[in-house]
C-alpha atoms as a PDB file:
ATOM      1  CA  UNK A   1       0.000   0.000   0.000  1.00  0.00           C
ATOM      2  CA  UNK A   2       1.292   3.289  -1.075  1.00  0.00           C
ATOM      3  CA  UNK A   3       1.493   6.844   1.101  1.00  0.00           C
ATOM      4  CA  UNK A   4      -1.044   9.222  -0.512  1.00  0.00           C
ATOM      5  CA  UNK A   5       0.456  12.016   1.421  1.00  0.00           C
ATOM      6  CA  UNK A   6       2.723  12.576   4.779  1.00  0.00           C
ATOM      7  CA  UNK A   7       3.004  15.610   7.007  1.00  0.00           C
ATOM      8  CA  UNK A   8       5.842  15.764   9.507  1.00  0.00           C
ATOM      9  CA  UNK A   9       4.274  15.972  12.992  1.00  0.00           C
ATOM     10  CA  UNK A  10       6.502  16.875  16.171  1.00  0.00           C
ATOM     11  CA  UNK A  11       5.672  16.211  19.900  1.00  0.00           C
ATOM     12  CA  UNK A  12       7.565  17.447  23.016  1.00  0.00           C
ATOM     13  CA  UNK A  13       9.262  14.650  25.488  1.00  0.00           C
ATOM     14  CA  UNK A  14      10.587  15.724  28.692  1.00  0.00           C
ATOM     15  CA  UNK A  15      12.585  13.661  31.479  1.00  0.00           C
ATOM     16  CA  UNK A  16      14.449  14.961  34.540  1.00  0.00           C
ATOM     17  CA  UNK A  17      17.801  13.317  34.880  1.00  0.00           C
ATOM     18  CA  UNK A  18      19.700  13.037  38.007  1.00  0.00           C
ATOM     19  CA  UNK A  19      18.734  16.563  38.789  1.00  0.00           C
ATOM     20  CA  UNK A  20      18.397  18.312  35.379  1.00  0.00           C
ATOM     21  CA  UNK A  21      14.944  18.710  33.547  1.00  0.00           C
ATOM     22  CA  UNK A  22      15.567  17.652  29.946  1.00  0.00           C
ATOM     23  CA  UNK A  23      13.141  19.094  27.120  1.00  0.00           C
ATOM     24  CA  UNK A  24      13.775  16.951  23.852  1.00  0.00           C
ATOM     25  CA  UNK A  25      11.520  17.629  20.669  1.00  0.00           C
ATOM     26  CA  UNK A  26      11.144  14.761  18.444  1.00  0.00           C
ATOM     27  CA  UNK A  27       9.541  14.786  15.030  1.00  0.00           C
ATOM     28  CA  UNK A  28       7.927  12.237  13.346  1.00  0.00           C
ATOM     29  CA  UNK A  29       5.558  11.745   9.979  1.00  0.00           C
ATOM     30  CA  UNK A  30       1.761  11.347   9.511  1.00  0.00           C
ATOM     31  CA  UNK A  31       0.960   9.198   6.934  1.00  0.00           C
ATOM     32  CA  UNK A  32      -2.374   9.246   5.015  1.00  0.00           C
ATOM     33  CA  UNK A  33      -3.463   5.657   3.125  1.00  0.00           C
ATOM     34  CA  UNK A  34      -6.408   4.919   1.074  1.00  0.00           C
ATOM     35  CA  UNK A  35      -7.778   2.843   4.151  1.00  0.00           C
ATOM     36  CA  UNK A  36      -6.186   4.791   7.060  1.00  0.00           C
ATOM     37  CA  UNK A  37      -4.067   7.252   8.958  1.00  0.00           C
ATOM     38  CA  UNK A  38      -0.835   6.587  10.470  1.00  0.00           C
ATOM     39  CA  UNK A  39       1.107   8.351  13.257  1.00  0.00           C
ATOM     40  CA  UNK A  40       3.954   7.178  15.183  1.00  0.00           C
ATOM     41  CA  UNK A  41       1.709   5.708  18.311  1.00  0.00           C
ATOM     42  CA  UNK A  42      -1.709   5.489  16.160  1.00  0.00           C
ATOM     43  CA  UNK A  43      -3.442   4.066  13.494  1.00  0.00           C
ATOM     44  CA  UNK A  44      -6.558   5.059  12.603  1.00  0.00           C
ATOM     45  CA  UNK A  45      -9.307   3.682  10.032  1.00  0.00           C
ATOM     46  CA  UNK A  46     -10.112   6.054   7.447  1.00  0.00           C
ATOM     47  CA  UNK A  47     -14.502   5.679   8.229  1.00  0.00           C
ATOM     48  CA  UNK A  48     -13.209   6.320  11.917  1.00  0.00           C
ATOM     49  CA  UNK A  49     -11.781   9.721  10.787  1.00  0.00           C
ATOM     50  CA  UNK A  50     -14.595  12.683  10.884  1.00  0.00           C
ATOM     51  CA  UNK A  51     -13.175  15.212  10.165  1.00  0.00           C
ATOM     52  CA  UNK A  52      -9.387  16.813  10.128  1.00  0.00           C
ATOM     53  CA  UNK A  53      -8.621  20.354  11.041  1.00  0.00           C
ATOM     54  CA  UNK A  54      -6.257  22.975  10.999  1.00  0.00           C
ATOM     55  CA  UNK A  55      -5.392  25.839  13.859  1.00  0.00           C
ATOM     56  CA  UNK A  56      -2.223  27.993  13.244  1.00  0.00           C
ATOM     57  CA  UNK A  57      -1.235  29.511  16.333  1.00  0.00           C
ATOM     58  CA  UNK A  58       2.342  31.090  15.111  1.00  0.00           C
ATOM     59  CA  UNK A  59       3.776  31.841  12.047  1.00  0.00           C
ATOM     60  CA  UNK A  60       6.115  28.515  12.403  1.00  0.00           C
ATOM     61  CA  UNK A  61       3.583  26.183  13.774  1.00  0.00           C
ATOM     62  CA  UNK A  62      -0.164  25.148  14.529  1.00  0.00           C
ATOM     63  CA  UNK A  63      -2.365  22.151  15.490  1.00  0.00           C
ATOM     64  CA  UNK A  64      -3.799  19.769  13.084  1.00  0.00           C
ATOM     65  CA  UNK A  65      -6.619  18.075  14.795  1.00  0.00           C
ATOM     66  CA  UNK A  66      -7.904  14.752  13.561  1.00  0.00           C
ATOM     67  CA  UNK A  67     -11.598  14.182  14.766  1.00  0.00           C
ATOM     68  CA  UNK A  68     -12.440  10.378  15.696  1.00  0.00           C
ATOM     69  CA  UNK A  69     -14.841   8.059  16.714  1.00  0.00           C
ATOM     70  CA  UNK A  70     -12.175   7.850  19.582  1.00  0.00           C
ATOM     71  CA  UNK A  71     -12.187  11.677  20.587  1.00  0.00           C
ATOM     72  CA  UNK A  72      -9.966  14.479  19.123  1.00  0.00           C
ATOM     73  CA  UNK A  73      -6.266  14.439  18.499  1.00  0.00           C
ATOM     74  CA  UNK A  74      -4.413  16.938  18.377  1.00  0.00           C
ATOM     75  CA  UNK A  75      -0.526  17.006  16.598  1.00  0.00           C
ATOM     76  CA  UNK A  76       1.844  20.283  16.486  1.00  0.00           C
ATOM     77  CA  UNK A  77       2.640  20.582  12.856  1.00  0.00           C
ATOM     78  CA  UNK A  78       5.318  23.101  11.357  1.00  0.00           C
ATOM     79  CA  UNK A  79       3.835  23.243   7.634  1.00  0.00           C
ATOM     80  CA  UNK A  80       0.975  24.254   5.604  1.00  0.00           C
ATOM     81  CA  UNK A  81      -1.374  21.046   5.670  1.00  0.00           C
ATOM     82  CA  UNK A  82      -3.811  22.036   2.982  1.00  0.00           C
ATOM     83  CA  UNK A  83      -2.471  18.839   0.485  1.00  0.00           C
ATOM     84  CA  UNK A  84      -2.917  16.683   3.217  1.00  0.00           C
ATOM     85  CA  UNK A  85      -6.707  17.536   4.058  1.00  0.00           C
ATOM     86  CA  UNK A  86      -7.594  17.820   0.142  1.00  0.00           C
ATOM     87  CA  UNK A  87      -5.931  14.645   0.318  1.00  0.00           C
ATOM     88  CA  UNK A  88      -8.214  13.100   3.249  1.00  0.00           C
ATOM     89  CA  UNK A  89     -11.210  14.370   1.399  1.00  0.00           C
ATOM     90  CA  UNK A  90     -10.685  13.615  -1.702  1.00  0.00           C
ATOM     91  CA  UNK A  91     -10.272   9.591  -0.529  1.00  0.00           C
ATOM     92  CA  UNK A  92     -13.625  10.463   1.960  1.00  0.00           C
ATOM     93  CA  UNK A  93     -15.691  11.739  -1.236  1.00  0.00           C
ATOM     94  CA  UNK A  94     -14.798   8.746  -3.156  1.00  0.00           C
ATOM     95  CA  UNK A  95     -15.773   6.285  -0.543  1.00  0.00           C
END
């Protein structure tokens, strides 16, 4: 099965050690499939997939929210997403 389209995604991990608090930022891709959507932890079916959004909150980053029959989920993206939600709807309007 091939990628339709891929957005890198980034997420925040942070860890004290010994007595230091360590902040370390790693990014990761989203991966949109005829049949699904695929993050580094998640997998969702594409009919479980409502909706996905898109809030920019900076100039160099915003939130792209996918909308589930499992709640909301939100990832910190650093790039414009519109070809990945034409993407998504395109493969929703076709069924």
């Amino acid at each position: 099965m091939s990628i339709i389209s891929m957005i890198p995604y980034t997420y925040v991990e942070r860890k004290i050690k010994r007595t230091q608090k360590v902040t370390i930022q790693h990014s990761k891709d989203m991966c949109l499939y005829t049949d699904n959507i695929q993050t580094e932890n998640d997998c969702f079916h594409i009919n479980s997939v409502f909706d996905i959004s898109y809030k920019c909150v900076s100039k160099e980053s915003g939130f792209l929210y996918l909308h589930t029959n499992q709640g909301m989920f939100a990832y910190t993206i650093h790039t414009d997403p519109a070809v990945f939600i034409a993407a998504y709807k395109d493969i929703k309007k076709k069924g």
